[in-house]
Protein backbone atom coordinates (compact mmCIF):
# COMPACT_ATOMS: atom_id res chain seq x y z
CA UNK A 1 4.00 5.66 5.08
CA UNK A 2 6.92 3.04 3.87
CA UNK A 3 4.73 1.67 0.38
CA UNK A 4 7.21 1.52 -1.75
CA UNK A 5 9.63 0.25 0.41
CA UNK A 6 7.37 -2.57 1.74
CA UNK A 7 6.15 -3.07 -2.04
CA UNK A 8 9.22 -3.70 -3.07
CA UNK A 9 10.23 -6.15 -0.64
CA UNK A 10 7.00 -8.39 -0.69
CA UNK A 11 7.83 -8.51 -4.30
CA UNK A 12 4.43 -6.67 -5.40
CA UNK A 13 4.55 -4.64 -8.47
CA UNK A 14 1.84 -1.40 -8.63
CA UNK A 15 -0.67 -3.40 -10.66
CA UNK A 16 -0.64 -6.81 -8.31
CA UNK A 17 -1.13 -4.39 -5.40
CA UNK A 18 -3.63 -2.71 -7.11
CA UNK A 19 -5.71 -5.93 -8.12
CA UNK A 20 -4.92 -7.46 -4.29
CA UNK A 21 -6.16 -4.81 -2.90
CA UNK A 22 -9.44 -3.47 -5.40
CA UNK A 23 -7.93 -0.15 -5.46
CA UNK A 24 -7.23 1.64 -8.60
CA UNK A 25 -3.50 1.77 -9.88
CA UNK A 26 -3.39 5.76 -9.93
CA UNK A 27 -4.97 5.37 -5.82
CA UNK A 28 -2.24 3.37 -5.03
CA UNK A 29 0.67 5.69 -6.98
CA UNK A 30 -1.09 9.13 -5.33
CA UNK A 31 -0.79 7.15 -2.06
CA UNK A 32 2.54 6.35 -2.36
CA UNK A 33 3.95 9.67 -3.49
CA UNK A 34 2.17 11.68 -0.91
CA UNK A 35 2.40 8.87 1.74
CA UNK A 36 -1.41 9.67 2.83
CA UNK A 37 -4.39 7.62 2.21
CA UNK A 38 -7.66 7.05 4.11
CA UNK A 39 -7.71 4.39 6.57
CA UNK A 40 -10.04 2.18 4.69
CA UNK A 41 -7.40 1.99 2.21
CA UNK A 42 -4.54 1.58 4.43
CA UNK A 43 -6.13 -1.01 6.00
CA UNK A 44 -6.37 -3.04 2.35
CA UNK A 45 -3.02 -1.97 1.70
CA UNK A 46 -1.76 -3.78 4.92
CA UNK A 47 -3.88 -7.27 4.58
CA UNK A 48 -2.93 -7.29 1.04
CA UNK A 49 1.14 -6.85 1.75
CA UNK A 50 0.73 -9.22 5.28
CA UNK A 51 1.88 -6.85 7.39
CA UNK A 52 0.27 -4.38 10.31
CA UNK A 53 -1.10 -0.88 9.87
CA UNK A 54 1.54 0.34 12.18
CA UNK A 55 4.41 -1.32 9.96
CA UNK A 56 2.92 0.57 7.32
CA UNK A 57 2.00 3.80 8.68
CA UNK A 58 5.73 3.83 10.56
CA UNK A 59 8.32 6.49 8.86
């Protein structure tokens, strides 16, 4: 899962991702250091950033 990288280039710090998306700051952090989340969540993660699961999910 590319998070951080497509985070970063959205321009979305941790806690605007976190209030975007209605997941908790520590969710998103554990997601992006393991790179492995529920779908549910990846799928909030996506709409959020404006971009497709599979842009997301891709290594």
């Amino acid at each position: 899962m590319r998070l951080k990288e497509l985070r970063t280039k959205k321009g979305f710090t941790m806690s605007q991702l976190s209030e975007k998306t209605g997941l908790s700051k520590r969710t998103l952090e554990d997601i992006q250091r393991r790179s492995d989340c529920l779908v549910s969540n990846a799928i909030k993660i996506a709409d959020a950033l404006g971009i497709t699961l599979d842009e997301l999910c891709r290594e």
